[in-house]
Protein backbone atom coordinates (compact mmCIF):
# COMPACT_ATOMS: atom_id res chain seq x y z
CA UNK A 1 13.06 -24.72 32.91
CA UNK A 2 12.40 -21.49 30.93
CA UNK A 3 14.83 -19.32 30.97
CA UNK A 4 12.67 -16.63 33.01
CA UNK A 5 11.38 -19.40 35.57
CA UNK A 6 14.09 -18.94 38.68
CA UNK A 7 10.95 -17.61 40.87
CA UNK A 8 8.54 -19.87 39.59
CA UNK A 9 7.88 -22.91 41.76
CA UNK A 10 5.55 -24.94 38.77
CA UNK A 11 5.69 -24.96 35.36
CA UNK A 12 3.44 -23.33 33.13
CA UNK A 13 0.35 -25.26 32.45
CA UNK A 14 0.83 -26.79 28.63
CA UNK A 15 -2.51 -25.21 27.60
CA UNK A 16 -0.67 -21.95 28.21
CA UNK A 17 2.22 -22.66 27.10
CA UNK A 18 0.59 -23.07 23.29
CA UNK A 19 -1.99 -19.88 24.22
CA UNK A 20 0.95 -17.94 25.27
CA UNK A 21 3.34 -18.49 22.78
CA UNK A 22 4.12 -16.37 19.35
CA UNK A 23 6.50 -18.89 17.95
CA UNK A 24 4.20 -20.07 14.93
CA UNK A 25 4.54 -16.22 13.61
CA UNK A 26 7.08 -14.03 15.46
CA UNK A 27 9.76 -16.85 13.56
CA UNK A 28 9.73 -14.87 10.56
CA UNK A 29 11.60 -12.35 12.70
CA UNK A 30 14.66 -14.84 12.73
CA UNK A 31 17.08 -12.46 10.53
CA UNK A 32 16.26 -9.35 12.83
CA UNK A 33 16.58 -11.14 15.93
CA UNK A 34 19.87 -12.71 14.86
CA UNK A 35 21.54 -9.16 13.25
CA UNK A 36 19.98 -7.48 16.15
CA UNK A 37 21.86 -9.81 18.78
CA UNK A 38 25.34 -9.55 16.68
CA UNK A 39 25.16 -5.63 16.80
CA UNK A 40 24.16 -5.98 20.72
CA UNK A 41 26.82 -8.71 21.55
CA UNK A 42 29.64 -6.24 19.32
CA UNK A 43 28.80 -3.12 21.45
CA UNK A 44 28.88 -5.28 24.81
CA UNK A 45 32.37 -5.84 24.37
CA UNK A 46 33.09 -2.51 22.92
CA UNK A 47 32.26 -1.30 26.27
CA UNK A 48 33.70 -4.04 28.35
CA UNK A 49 30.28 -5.73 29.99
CA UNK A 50 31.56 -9.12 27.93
CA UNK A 51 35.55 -9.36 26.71
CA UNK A 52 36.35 -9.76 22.88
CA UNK A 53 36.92 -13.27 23.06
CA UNK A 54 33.27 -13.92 24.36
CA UNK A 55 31.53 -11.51 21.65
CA UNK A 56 33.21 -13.83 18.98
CA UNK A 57 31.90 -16.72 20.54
CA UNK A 58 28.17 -15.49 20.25
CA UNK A 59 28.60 -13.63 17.29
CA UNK A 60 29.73 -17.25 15.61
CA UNK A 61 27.07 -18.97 17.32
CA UNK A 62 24.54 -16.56 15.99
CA UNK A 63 25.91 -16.61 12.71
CA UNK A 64 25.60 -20.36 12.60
CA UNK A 65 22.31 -20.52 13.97
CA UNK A 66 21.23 -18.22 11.28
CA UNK A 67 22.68 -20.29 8.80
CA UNK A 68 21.09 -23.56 9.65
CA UNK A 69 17.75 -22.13 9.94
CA UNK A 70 17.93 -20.56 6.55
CA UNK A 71 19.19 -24.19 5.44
CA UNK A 72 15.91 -25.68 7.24
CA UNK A 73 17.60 -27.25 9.95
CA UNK A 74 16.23 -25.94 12.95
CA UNK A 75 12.76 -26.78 14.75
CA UNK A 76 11.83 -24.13 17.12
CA UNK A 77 10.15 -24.96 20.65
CA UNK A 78 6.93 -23.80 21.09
CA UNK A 79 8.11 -24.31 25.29
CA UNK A 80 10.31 -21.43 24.65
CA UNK A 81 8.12 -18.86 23.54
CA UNK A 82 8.73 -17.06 21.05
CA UNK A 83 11.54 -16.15 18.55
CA UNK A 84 14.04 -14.28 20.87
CA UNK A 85 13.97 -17.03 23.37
CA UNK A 86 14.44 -19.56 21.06
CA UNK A 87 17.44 -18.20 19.36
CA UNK A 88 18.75 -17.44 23.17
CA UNK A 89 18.42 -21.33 23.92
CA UNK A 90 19.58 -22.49 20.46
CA UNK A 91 23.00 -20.52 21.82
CA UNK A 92 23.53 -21.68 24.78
CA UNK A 93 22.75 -25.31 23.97
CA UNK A 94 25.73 -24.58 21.45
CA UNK A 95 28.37 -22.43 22.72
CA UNK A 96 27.55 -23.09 26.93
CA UNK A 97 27.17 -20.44 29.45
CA UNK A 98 29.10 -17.76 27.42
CA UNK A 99 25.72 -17.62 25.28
CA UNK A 100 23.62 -17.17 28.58
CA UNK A 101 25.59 -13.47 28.88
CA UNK A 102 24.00 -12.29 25.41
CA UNK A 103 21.16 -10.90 26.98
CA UNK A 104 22.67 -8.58 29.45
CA UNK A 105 21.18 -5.24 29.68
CA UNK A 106 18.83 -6.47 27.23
CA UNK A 107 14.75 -6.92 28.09
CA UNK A 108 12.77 -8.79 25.30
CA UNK A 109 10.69 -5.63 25.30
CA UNK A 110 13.17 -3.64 23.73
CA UNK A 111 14.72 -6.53 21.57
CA UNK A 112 11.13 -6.91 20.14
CA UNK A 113 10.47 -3.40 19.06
CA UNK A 114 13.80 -3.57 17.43
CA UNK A 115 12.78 -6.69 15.18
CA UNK A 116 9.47 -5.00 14.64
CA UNK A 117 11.18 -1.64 13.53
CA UNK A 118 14.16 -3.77 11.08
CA UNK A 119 11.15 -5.50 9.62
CA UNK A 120 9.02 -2.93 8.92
CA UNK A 121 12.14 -0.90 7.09
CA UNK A 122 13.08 -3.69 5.05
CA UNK A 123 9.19 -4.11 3.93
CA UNK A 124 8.32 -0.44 3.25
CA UNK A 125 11.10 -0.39 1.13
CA UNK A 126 9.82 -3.19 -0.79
CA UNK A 127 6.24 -1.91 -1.32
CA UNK A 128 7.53 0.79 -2.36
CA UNK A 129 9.22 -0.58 -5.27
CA UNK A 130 6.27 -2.40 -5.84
CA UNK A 131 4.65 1.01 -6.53
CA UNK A 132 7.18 2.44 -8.28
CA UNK A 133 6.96 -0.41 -10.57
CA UNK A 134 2.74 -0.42 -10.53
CA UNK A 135 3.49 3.55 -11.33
CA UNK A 136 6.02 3.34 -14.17
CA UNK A 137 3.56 0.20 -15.70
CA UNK A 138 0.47 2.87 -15.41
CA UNK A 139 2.47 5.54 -17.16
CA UNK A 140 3.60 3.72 -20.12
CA UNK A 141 -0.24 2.42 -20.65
CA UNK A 142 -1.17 5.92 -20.23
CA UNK A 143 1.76 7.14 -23.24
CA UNK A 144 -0.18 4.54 -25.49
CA UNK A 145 -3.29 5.93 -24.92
CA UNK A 146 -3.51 10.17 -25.07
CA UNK A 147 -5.75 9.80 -27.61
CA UNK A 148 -7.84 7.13 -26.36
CA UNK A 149 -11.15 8.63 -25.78
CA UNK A 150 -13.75 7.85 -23.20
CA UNK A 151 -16.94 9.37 -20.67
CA UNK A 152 -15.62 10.54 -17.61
CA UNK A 153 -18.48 9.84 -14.96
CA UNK A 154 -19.82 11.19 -11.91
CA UNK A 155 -22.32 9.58 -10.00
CA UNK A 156 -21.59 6.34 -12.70
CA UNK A 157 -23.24 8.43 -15.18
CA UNK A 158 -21.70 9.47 -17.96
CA UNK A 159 -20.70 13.59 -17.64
CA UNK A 160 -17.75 14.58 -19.79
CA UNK A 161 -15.15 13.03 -22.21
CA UNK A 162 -11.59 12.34 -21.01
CA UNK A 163 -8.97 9.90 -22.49
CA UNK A 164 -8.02 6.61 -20.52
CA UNK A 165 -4.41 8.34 -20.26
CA UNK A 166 -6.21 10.53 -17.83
CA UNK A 167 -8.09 8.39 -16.25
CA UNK A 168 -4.78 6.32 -15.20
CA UNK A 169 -2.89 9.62 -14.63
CA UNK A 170 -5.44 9.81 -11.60
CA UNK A 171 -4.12 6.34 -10.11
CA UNK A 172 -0.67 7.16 -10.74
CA UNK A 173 -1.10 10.42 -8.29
CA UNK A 174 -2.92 7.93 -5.53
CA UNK A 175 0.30 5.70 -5.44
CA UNK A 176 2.04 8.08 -5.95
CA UNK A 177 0.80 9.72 -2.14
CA UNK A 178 0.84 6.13 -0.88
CA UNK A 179 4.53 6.16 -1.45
CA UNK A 180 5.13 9.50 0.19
CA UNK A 181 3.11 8.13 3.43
CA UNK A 182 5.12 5.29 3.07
CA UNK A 183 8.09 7.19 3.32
CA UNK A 184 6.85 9.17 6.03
CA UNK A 185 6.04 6.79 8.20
CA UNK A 186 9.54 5.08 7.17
CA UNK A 187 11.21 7.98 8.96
CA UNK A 188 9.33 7.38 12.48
CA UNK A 189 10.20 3.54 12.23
CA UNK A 190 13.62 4.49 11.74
CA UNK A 191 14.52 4.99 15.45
CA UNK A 192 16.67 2.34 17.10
CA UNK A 193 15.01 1.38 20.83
CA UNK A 194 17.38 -1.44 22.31
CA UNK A 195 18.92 -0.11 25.39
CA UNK A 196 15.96 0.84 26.70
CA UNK A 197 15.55 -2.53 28.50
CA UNK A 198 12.42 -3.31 30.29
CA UNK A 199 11.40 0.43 30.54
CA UNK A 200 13.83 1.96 32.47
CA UNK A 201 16.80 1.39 30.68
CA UNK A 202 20.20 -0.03 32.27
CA UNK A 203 22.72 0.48 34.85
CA UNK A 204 25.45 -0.65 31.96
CA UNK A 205 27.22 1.57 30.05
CA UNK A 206 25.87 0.96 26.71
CA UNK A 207 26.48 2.60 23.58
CA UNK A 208 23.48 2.86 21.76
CA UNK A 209 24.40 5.38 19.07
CA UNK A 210 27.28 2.13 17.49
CA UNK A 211 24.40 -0.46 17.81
CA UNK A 212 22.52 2.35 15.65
CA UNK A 213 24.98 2.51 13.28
CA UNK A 214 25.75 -1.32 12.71
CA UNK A 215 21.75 -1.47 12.14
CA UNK A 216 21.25 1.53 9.66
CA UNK A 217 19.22 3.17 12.29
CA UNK A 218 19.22 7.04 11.17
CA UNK A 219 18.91 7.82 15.04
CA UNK A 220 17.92 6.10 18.65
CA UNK A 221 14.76 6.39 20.85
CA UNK A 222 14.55 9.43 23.53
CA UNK A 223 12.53 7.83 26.19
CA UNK A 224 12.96 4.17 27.46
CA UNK A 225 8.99 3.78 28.33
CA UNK A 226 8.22 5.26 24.30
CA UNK A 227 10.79 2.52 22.91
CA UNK A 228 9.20 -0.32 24.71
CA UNK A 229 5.51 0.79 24.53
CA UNK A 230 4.96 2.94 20.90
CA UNK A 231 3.43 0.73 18.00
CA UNK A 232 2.50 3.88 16.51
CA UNK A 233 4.85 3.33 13.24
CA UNK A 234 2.80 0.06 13.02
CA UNK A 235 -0.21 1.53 13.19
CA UNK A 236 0.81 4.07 10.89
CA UNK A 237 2.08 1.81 8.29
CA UNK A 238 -1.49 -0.28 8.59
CA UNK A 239 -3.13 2.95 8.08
CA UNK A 240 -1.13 3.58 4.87
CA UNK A 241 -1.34 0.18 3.57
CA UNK A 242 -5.43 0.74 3.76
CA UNK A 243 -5.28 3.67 1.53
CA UNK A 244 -3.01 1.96 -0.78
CA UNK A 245 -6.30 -1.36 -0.74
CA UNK A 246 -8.95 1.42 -1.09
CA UNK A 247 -7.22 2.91 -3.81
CA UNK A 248 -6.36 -0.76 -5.73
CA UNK A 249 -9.92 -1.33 -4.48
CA UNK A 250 -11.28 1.25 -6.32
CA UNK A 251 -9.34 0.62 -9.90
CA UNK A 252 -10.84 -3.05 -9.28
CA UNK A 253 -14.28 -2.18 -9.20
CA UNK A 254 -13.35 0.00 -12.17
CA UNK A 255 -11.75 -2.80 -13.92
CA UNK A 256 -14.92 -5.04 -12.90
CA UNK A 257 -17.22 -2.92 -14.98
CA UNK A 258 -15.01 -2.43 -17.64
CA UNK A 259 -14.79 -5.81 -18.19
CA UNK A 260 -18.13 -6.45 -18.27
CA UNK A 261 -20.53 -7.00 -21.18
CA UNK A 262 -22.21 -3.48 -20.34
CA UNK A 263 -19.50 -1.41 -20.56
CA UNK A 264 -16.72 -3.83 -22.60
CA UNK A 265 -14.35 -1.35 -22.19
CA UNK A 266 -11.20 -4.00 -21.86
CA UNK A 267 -11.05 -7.59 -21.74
CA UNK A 268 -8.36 -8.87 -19.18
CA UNK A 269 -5.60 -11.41 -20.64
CA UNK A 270 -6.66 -15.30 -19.90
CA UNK A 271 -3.84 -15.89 -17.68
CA UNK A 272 -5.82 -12.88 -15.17
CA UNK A 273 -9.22 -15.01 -15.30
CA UNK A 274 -10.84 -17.57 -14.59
CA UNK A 275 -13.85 -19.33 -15.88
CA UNK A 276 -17.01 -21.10 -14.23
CA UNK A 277 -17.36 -24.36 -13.25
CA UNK A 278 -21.26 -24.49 -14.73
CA UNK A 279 -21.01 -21.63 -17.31
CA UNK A 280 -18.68 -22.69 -20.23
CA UNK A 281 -18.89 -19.12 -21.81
CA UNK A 282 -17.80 -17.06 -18.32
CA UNK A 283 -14.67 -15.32 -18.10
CA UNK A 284 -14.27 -13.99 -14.73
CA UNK A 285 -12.09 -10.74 -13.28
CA UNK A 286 -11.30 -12.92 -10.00
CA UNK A 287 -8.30 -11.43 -9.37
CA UNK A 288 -9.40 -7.90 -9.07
CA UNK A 289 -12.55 -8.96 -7.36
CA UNK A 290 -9.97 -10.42 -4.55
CA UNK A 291 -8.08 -7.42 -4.43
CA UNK A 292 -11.28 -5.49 -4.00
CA UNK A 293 -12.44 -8.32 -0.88
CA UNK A 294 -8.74 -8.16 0.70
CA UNK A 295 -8.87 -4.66 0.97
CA UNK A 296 -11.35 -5.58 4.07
CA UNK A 297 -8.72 -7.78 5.85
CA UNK A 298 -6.22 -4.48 6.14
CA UNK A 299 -8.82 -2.35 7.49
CA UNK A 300 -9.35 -4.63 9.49
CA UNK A 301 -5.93 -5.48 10.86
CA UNK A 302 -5.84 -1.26 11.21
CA UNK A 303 -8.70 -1.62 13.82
CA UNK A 304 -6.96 -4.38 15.54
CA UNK A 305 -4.21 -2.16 16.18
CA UNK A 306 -5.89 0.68 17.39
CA UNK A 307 -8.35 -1.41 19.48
CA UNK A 308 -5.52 -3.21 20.80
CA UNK A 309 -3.47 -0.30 21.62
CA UNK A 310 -6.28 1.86 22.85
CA UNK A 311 -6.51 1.28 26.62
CA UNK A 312 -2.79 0.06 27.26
CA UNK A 313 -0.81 1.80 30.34
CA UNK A 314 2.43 2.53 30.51
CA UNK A 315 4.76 0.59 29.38
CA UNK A 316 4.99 -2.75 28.08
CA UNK A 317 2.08 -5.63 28.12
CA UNK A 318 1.32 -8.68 26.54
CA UNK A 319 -1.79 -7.61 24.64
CA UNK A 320 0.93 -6.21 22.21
CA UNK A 321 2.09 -9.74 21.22
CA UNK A 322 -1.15 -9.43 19.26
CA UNK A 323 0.41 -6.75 16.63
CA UNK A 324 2.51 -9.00 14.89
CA UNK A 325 0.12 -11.10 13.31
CA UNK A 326 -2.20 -7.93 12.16
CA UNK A 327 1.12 -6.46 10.66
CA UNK A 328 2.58 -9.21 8.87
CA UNK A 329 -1.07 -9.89 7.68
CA UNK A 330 -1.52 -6.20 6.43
CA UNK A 331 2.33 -6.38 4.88
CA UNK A 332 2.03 -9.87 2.96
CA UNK A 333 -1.51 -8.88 1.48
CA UNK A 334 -0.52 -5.45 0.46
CA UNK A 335 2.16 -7.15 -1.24
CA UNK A 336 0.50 -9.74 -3.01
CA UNK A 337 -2.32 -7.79 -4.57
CA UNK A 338 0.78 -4.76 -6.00
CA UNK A 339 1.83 -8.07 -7.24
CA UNK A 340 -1.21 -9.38 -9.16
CA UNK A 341 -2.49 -5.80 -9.97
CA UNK A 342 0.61 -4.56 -12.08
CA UNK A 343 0.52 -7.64 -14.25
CA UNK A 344 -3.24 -7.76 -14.83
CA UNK A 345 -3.57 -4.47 -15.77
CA UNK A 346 -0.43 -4.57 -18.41
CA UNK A 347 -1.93 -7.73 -20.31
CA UNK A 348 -5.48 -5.88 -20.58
CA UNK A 349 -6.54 -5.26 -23.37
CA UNK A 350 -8.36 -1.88 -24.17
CA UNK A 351 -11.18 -1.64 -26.63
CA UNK A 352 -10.66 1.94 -27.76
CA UNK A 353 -13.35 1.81 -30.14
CA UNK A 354 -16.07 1.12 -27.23
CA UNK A 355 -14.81 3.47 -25.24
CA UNK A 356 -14.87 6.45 -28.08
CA UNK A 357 -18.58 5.27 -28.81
CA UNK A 358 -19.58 5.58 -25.17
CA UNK A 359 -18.05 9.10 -24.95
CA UNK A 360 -20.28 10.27 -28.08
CA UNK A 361 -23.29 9.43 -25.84
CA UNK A 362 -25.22 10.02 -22.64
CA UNK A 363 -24.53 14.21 -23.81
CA UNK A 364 -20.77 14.48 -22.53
CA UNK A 365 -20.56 17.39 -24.93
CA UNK A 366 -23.28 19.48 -22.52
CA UNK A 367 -21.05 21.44 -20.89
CA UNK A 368 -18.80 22.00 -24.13
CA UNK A 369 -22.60 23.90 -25.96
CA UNK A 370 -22.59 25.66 -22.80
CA UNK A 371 -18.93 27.40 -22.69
CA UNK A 372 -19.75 27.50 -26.92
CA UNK A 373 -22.35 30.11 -26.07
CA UNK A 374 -20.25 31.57 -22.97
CA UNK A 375 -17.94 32.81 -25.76
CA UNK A 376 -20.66 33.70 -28.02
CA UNK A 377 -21.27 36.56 -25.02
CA UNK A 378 -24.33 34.34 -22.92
CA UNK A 379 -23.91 34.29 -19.14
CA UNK A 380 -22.91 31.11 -18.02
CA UNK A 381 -25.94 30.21 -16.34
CA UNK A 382 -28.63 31.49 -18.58
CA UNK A 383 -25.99 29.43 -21.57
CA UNK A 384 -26.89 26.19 -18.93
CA UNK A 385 -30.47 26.57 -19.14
CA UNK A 386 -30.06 27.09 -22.87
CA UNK A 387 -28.47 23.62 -23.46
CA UNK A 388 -30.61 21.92 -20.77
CA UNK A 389 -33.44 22.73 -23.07
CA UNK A 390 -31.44 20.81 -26.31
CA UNK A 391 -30.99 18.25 -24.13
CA UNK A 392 -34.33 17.48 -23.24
CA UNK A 393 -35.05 18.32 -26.54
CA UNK A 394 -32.81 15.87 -27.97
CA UNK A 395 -33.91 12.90 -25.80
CA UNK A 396 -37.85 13.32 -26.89
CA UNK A 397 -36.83 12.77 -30.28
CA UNK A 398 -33.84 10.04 -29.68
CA UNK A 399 -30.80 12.45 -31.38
CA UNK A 400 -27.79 13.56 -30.12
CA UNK A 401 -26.41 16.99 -29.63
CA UNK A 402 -24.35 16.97 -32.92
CA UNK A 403 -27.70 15.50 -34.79
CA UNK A 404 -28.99 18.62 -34.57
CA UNK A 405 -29.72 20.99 -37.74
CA UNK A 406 -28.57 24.38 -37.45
CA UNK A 407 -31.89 25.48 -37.82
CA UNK A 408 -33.03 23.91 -34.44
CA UNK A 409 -29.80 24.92 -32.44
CA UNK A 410 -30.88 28.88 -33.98
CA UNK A 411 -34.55 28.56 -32.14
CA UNK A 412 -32.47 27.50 -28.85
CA UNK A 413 -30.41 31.05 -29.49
CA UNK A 414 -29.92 33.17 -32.71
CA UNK A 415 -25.80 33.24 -31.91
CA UNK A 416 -25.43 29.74 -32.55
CA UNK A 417 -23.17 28.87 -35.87
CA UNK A 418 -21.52 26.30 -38.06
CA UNK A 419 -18.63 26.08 -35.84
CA UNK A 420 -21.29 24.66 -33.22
CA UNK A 421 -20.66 21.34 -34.71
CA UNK A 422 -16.35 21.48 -34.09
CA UNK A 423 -16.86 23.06 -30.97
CA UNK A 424 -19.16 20.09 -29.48
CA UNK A 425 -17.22 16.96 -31.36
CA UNK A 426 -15.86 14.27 -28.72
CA UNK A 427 -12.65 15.07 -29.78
CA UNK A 428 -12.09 18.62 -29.43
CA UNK A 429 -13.71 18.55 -26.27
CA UNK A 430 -10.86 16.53 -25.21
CA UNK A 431 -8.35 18.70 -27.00
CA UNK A 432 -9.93 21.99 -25.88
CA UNK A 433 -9.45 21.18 -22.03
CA UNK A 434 -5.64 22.38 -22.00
CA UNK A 435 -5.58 23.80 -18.34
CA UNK A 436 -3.25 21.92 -16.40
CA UNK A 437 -4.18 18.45 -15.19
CA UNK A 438 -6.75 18.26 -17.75
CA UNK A 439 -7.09 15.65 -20.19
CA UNK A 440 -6.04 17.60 -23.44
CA UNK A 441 -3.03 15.50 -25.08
CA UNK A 442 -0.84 18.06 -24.17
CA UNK A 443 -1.66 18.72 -20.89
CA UNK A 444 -1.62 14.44 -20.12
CA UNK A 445 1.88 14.63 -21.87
CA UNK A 446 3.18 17.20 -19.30
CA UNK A 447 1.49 15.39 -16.26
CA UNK A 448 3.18 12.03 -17.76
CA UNK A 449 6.71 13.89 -17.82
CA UNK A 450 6.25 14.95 -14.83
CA UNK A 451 5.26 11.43 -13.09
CA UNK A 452 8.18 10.03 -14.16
CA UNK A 453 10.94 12.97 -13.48
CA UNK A 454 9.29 12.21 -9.70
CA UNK A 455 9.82 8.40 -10.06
C-alpha cells in the first residue's frame, strides 16, 4: 500500500505508477533528503512532538540508509514514488513504526523545495569555482599576450587593432557578471521552507529558525503558500546559466574561426580535436562546436521552466515535478562545458605572427590617420572624409595606408608629415589607446590587476 493510500480503495494503475513517478531523477537528491530529515527529526524532539530516544533511532536509520546507498546497496522502488518516499519506506522497513513518525508536520511539498534549495547551493557554489578557475586561466593567457597584436572586428570585418590580451579581458568581465548573478540568485535560494507543510503550515510547534541553522540556511521562508509554490530561484539560476552558454557560445564560434584555415589564428592542442572519419588531413574544434550546440539545451530548459510555471495557481501541483529534470539538465551541462572550455583554451596554441599580419590589413589604422589630422587642427569629420578618400585611394591601386609616399598623403592635406608613418603603425595604434579599458599594454595591465584583486 503506498504510504498515502488509506482513502484509496484500488491501487494505482502500473502505467501510472511509472508515468507518475520521479524516482529515475529526483534520486540524485538522496544526500538532501537524508540531511534534510536528520535536521527535521533533531528539531522534533527539541520541541517534544517525538522524545530523544526516538530522534536517535531515525537519525541512525537515516544515517545508515545514507551510507548503504552511497556504498551501492540500495535499489529504489519505482512503486514508491519518488526519492522522499523511498527513503521514508527504506526507514520504516528498518527501524519499525518509530520511522513512520519522521514525517510529522512535514508535507513532501515543503521537504521537496528544501532538497531543491540544498542542491542548488551546493551547485552554484561549484560553478562558480569553475569560473573562477575559467577566469584566473583567461588572465594568465592574457599576461602572456599584451603585446600580441590583432584586428578587432565589427560586423566580422576587420576595424581596429587590439591585442588578444584584450580580447580575453572582454570574456573575463562576462564570467565575471555570470558569477555575480550567480551569487545573486544564491542569496534568494538561500531561504529554508520546511515547516511550511502542505501550504498552510502546522498546528506543531516547530522551530524552524534551528532546522535553519543545522542546514546553513542564512534565513527561513515568510509565507507557507511562497515556500511550497516559488521555483523562481530555479528559474533564475536557468536564466543565469544561459548567459553563462551564450557567452561560452560566443568564445566558441570565436575559437571556430580562429582555428580555421582562413583566419589560423590558433591551432587547438590534439587532445581538444578530433579528426574525420573520410578526411585524413581534418582536425576538427568538436568540442567548442558542442559547447556552442549545448548552449540550445539550457535555453531551452529556461523555457521549460517558465512555460511550466506560467499558468500554475496557488500553491502546490504536480506539473512542478517537471523542474527537476530541466534543472539538473541545465546544472550538469553548464558544468561540463566550464569543464572542457578551461582546458581547451589553455593548450591552444596562438599564432601571434598571423594575427599581427591580419591587423596590418583590411585599414585598421583608418581611424588612427583620422585623429593624426584631428591633432594636426582638422575637424573630426571633415579629417574622416579626408582618410576615406586614401582609403579608396589605396584599394584602386592594391597599397596600404603606410605604402603611401609622403607626397600622396600631402595632395590628401598639406598638414600631413613624416611622423604620419609612427602615428599609423599597428603598433602604436595599440600603444596610443591608453584610456582606460583600452587595449594599450598599460591600460590591459591595470584591467588584468584588477581582475584578479576581484577574484
Amino acid at each position: 500500500m503506498k504510504l498515502w493510500g488509506g482513502r484509496f480503495q484500488k491501487n494505482t494503475d502500473r502505467l501510472l505508477d511509472d508515468f507518475h513517478s520521479s524516482i529515475s531523477f529526483d534520486q540524485r537528491l538522496y544526500k538532501y533528503d537524508i540531511t534534510g530529515s536528520i535536521a527535521h527529526a533533531k528539531m522534533l524532539a527539541r520541541v517534544g512532538v517525538i522524545s530523544d530516544r526516538e530522534a536517535e533511532q531515525i537519525v541512525a536509520g537515516l544515517k545508515a540508509i545514507l551510507a548503504d546507498i552511497e556504498a551501492g546497496s540500495v535499489e529504489f522502488d519505482v512503486a514508491f514514488e519518488d526519492i522522499h518516499m523511498n527513503v521514508e519506506q527504506l526507514l520504516i522497513q528498518r527501524i519499525g513504526d518509530v520511522g513512520k513518525k519522521l514525517h510529522t508536520a512535514r508535507s513532501r511539498n515543503d521537504q521537496v523545495a528544501l532538497d531543491i534549495r540544498m542542491f542548488m547551493k551546493d551547485e552554484i557554489k561549484q560553478i562558480q569555482q569553475l569560473l573562477k578557475e575559467l577566469r584566473e586561466t583567461l588572465l594568465n593567457i592574457a599576461e602572456q599576450n599584451k603585446d600580441t597584436v590583432m584586428p578587432g572586428y565589427t560586423h566580422l570585418q576587420r576595424a581596429q587593432p587590439v591585442t588578444l590580451a584584450h580580447h580575453l579581458l572582454a570574456y573575463v568581465q562576462m564570467f565575471e557578471r555570470d558569477s555575480e548573478r550567480l551569487q545573486d540568485c544564491y542569496k534568494r535560494t538561500d531561504v529554508m521552507p520546511l515547516g511550511s507543510g502542505a501550504l498552510a503550515g502546522t498546528t506543531f510547534p516547530l522551530d524552524r529558525q534551528f532546522v535553519a541553522r543545522e542546514l546553513g540556511f542564512s534565513k527561513i521562508s515568510e509565507n507557507s503558500m511562497d515556500a511550497v509554490s516559488d521555483r523562481d530561484f530555479a528559474v533564475e539560476f536557468c536564466s543565469a546559466a544561459a548567459l553563462i552558454m551564450m557567452h561560452l557560445s560566443r568564445f566558441c564560434e570565436e575559437i571556430i574561426l580562429w582555428s580555421s584555415a582562413e583566419f589560423s589564428f590558433i591551432e587547438l592542442d590534439d587532445s581538444y580535436s578530433t579528426g574525420s572519419s573520410i578526411m585524413p588531413q581534418k582536425k576538427n574544434p568538436d568540442p567548442a562546436e558542442l559547447i556552442r550546440g549545448k548552449s540550445g539545451r539550457v535555453y531551452g530548459d529556461l523555457m521549460t521552466l517558465l512555460t511550466m510555471l506560467k499558468g500554475l495557481p496557488m500553491a502546490y501541483n504536480k506539473d512542478m515535478q517537471e523542474d527537476k529534470e530541466a534543472l539538473f539538465d541545465a546544472v550538469d551541462t553548464v558544468k561540463k562545458c566550464l569543464m572542457v572550455f578551461k582546458p581547451m583554451v589553455a593548450t591552444m596554441k596562438v599564432k601571434k605572427e598571423n594575427m599581427a599580419a591580419a591587423a596590418g590589413g583590411g585599414f585598421t589604422n583608418a581611424t588612427d590617420l583620422a585623429d593624426y589630422l584631428v591633432q594636426k587642427g582638422v575637424p573630426f569629420r571633415r579629417a574622416h572624409e579626408i582618410v576615406g578618400r586614401a582609403v579608396l585611394y589605396c584599394i584602386q591601386r592594391g597599397k596600404t595606408l603606410a605604402e603611401m609616399s609622403l607626397a600622396e598623403y600631402r595632395e590628401l592635406h598639406p598638414g600631413i608629415e613624416e611622423d604620419v608613418y609612427t602615428a599609423i603603425s599597428v603598433e602604436q595604434c595599440v600603444r596610443a589607446r591608453k584610456v582606460a579599458g583600452a587595449p594599450a599594454p598599460e591600460a590591459v595591465q591595470a584591467a588584468i590587476d584588477a581582475a584578479r584583486s576581484r577574484l
